[in-house]
PDB file of N, CA and C in Angstrom:
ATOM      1  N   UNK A   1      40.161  58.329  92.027  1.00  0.00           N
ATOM      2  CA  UNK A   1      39.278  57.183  92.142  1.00  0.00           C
ATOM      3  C   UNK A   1      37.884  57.576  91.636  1.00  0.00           C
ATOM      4  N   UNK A   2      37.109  56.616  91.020  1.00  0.00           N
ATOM      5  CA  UNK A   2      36.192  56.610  90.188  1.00  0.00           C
ATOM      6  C   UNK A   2      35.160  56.145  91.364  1.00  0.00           C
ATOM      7  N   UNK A   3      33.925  56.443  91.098  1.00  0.00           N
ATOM      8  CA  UNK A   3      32.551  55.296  92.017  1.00  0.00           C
ATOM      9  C   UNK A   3      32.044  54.582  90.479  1.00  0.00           C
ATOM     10  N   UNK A   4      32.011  53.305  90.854  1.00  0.00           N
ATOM     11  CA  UNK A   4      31.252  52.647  89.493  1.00  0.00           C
ATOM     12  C   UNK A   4      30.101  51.491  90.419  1.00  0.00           C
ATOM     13  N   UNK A   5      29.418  51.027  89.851  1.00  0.00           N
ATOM     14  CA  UNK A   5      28.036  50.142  90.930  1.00  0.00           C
ATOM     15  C   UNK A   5      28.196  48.964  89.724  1.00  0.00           C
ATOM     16  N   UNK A   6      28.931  47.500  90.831  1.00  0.00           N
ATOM     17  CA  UNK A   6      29.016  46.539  90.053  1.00  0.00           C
ATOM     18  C   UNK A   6      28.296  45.329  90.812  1.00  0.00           C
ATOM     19  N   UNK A   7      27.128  45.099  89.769  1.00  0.00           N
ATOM     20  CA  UNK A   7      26.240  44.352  90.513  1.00  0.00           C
ATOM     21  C   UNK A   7      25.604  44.748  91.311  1.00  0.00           C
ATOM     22  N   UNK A   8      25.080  46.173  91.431  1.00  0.00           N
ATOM     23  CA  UNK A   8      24.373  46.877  92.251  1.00  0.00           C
ATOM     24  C   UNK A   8      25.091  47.450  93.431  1.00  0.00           C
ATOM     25  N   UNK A   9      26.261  46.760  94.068  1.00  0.00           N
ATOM     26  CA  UNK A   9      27.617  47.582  95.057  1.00  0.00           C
ATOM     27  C   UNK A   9      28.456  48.715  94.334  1.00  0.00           C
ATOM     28  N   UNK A  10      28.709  49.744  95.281  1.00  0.00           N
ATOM     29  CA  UNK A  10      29.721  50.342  95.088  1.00  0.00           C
ATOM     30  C   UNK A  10      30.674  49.671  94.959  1.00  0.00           C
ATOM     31  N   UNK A  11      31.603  50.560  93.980  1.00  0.00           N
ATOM     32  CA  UNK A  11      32.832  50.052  94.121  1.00  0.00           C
ATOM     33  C   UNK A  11      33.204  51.106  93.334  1.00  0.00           C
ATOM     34  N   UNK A  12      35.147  51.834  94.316  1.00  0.00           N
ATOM     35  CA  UNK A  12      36.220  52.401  93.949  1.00  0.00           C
ATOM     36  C   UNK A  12      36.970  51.588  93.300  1.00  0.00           C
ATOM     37  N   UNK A  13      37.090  52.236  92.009  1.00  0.00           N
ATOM     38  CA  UNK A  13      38.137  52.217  90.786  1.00  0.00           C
ATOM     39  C   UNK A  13      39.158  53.023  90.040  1.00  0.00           C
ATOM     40  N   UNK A  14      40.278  53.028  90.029  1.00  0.00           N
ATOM     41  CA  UNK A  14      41.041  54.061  89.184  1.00  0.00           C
ATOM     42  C   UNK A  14      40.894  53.836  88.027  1.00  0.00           C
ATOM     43  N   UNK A  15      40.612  54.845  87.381  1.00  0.00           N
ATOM     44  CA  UNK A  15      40.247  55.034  85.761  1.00  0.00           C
ATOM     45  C   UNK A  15      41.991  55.901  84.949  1.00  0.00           C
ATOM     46  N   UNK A  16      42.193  55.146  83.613  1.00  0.00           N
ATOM     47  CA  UNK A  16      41.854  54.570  83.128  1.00  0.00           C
ATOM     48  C   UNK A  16      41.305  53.160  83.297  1.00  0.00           C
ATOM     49  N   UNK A  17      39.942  52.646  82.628  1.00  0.00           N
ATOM     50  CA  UNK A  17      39.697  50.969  82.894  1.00  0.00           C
ATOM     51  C   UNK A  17      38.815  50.598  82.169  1.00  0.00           C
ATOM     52  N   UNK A  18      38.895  49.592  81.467  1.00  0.00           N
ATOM     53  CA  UNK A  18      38.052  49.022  80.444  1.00  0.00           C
ATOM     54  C   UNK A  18      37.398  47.728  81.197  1.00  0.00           C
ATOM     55  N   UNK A  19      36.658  47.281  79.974  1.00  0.00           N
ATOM     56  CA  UNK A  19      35.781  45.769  80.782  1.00  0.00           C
ATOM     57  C   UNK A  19      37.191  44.551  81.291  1.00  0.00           C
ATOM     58  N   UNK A  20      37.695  44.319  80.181  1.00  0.00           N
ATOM     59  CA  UNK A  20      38.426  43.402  80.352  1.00  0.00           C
ATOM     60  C   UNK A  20      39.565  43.472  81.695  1.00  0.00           C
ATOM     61  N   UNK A  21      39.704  44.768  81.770  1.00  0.00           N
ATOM     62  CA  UNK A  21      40.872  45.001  83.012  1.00  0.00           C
ATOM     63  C   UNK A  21      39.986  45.125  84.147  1.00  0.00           C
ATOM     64  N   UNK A  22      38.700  45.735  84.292  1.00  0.00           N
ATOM     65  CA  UNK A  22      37.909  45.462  85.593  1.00  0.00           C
ATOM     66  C   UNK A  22      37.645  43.803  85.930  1.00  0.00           C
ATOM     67  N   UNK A  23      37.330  42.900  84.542  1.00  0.00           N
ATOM     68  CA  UNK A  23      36.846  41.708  85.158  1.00  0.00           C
ATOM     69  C   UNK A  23      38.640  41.046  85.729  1.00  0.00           C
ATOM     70  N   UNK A  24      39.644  41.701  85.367  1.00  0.00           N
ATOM     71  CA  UNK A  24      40.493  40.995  85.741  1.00  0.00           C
ATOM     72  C   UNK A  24      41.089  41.197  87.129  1.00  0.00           C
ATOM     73  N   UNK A  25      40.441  42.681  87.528  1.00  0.00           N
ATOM     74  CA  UNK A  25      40.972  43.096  88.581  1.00  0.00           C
ATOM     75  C   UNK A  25      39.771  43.042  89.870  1.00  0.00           C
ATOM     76  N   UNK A  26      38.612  42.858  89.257  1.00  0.00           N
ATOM     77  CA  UNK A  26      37.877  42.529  90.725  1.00  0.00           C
ATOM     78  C   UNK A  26      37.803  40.908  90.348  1.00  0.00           C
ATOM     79  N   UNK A  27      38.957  39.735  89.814  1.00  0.00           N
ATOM     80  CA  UNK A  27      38.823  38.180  89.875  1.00  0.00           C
ATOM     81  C   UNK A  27      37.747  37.886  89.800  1.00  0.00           C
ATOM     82  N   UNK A  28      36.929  38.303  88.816  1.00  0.00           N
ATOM     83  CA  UNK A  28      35.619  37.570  88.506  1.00  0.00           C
ATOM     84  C   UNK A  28      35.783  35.952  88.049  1.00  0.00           C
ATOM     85  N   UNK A  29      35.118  35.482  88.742  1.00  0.00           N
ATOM     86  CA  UNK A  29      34.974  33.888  88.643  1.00  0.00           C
ATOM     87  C   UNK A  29      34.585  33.362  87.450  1.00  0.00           C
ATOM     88  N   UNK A  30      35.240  32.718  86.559  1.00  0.00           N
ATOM     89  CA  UNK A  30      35.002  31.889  85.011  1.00  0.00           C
ATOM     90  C   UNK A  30      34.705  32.522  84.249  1.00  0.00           C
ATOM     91  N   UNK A  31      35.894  33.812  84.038  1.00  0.00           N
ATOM     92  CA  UNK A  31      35.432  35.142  83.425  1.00  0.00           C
ATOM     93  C   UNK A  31      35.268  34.433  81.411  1.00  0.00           C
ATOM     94  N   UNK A  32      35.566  33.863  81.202  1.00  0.00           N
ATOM     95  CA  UNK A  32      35.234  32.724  79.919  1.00  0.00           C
ATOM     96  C   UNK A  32      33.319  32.448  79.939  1.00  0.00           C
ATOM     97  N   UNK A  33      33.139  32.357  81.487  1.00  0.00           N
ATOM     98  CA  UNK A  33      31.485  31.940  81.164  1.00  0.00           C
ATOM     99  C   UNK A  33      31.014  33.016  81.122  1.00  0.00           C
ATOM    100  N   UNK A  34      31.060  34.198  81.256  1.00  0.00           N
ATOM    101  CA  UNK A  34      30.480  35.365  82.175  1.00  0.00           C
ATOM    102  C   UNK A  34      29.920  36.617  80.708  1.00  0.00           C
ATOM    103  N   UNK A  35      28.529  36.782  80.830  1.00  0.00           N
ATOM    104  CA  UNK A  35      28.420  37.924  79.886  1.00  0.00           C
ATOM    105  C   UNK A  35      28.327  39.514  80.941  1.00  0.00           C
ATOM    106  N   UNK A  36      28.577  40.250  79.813  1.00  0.00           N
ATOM    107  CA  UNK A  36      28.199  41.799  80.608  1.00  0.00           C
ATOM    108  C   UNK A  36      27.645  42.697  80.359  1.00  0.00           C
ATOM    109  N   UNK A  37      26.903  43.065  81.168  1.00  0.00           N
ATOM    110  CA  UNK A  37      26.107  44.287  81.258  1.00  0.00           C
ATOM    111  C   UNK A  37      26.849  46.264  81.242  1.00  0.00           C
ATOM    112  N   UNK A  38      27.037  46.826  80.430  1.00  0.00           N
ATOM    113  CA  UNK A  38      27.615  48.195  80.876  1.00  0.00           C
ATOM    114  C   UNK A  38      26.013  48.798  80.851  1.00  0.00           C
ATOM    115  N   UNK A  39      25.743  49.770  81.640  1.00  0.00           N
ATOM    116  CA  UNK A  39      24.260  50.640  81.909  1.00  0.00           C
ATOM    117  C   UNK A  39      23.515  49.927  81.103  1.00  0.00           C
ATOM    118  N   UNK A  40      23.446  48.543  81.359  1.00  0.00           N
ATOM    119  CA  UNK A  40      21.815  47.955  80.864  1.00  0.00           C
ATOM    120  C   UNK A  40      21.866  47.471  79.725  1.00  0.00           C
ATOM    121  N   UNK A  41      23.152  47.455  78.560  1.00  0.00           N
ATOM    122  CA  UNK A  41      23.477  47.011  77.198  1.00  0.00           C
ATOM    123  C   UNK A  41      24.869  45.984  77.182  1.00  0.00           C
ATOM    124  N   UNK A  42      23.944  44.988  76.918  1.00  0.00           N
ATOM    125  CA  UNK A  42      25.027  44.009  76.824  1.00  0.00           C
ATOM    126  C   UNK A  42      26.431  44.063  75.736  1.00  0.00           C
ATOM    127  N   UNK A  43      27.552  44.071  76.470  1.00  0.00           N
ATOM    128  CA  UNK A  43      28.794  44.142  76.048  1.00  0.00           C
ATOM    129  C   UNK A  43      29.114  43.010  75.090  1.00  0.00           C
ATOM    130  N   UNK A  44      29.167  43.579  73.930  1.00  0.00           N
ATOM    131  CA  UNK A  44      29.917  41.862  73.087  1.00  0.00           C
ATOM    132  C   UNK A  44      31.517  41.908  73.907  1.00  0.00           C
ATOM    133  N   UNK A  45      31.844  40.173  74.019  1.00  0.00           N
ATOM    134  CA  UNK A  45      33.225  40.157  74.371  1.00  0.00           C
ATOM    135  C   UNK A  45      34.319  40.123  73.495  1.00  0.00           C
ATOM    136  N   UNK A  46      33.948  40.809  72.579  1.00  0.00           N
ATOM    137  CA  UNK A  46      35.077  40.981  71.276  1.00  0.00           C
ATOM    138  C   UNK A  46      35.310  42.395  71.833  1.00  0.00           C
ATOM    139  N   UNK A  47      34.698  43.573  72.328  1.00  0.00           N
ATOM    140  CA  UNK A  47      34.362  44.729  72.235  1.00  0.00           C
ATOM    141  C   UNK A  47      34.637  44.982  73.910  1.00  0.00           C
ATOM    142  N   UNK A  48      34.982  44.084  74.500  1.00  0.00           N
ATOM    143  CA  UNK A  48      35.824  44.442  76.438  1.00  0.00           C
ATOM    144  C   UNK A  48      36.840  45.254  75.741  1.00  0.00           C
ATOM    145  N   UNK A  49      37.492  44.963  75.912  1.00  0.00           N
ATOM    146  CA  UNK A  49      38.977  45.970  75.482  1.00  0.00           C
ATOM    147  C   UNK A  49      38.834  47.329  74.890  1.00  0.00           C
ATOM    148  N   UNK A  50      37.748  47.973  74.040  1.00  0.00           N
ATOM    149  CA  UNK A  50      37.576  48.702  73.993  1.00  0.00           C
ATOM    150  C   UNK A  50      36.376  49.523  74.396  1.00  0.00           C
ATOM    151  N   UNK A  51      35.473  49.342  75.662  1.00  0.00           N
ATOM    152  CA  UNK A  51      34.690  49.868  76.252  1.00  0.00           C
ATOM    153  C   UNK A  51      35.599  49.946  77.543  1.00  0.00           C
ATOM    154  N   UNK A  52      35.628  51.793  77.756  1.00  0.00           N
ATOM    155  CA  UNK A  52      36.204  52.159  79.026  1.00  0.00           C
ATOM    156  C   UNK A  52      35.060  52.522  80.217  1.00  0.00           C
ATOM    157  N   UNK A  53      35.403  52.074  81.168  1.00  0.00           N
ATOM    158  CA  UNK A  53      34.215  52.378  82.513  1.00  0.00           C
ATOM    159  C   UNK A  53      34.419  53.894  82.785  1.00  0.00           C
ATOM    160  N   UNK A  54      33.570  54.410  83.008  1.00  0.00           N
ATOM    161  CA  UNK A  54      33.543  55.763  83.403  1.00  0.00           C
ATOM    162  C   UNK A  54      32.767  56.149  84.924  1.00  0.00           C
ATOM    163  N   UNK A  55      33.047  57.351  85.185  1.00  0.00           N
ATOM    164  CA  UNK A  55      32.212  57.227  86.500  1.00  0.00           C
ATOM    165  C   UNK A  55      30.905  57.438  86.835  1.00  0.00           C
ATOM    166  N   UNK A  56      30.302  56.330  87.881  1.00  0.00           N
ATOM    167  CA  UNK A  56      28.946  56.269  87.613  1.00  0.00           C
ATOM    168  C   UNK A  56      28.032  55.232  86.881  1.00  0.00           C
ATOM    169  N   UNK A  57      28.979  54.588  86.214  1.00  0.00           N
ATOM    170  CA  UNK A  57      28.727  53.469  85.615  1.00  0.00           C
ATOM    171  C   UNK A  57      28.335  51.951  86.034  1.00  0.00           C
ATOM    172  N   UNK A  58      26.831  51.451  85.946  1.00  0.00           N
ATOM    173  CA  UNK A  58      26.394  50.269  86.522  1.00  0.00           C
ATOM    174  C   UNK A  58      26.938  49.122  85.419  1.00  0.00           C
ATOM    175  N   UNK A  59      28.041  48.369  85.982  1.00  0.00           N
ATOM    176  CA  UNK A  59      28.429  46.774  85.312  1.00  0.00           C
ATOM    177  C   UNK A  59      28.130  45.579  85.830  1.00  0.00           C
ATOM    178  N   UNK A  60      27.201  44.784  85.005  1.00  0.00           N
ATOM    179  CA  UNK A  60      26.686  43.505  85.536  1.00  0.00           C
ATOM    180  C   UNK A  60      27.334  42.750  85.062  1.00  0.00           C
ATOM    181  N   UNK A  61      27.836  41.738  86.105  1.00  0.00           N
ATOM    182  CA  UNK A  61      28.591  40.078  85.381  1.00  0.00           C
ATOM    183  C   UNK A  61      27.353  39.413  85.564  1.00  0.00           C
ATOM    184  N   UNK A  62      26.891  38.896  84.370  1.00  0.00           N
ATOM    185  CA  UNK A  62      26.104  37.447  84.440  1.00  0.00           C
ATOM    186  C   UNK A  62      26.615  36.590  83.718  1.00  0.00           C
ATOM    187  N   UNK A  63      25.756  35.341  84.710  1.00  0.00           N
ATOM    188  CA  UNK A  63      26.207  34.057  84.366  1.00  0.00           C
ATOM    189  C   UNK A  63      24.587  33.321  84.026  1.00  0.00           C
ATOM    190  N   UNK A  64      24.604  32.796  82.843  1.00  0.00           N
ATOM    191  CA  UNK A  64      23.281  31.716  82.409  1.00  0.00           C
ATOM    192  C   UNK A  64      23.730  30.277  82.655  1.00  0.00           C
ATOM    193  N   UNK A  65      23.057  29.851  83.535  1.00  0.00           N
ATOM    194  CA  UNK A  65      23.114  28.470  83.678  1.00  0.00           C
ATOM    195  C   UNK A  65      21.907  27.551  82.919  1.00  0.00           C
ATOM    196  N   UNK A  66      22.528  26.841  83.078  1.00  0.00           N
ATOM    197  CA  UNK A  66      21.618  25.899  82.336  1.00  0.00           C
ATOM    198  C   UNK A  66      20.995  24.963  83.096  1.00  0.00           C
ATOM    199  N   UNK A  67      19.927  24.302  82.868  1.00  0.00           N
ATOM    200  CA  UNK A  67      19.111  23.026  83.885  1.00  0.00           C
ATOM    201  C   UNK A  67      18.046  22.618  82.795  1.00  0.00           C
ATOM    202  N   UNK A  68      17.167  21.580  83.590  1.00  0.00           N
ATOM    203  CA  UNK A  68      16.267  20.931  82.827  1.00  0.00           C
ATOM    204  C   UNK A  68      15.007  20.403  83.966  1.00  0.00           C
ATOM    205  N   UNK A  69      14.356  20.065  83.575  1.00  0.00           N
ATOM    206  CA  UNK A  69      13.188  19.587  84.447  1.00  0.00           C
ATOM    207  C   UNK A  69      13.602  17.559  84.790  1.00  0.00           C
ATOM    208  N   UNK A  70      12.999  17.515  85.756  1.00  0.00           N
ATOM    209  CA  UNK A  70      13.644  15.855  86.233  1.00  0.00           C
ATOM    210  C   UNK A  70      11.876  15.123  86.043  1.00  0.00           C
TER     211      UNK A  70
END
């Protein structure tokens, strides 16, 4: 088991694991809307599948919403 900090929590992971198999395995919510962070550099999502998490590694899911002034 790996320590990786997702979204600022710990979290145990078995490695091998790439982006695409972490967002699938911690059920990230509207993983279609969702960009990512690996240590502070945003992940293109062409390029999940081949970025592997390693240990120690901070991954951010964000989400940009959108709004407007009323």
């Amino acid at each position: 088991m790996a320590k990786i900090y997702v979204n600022g929590e710990a979290q145990e992971v078995a490695l091998p694991l790439n982006v695409t198999q972490l967002i699938k395995q911690l059920l990230v919510e509207n993983p279609e809307m969702v960009s990512v962070q690996v240590n502070e550099e945003f992940a293109e999502r062409e390029d999940w599948n081949n970025i592997e998490v390693k240990e120690g590694d901070k991954v951010d899911f964000l989400y940009f919403m959108g709004g407007g002034a009323r």
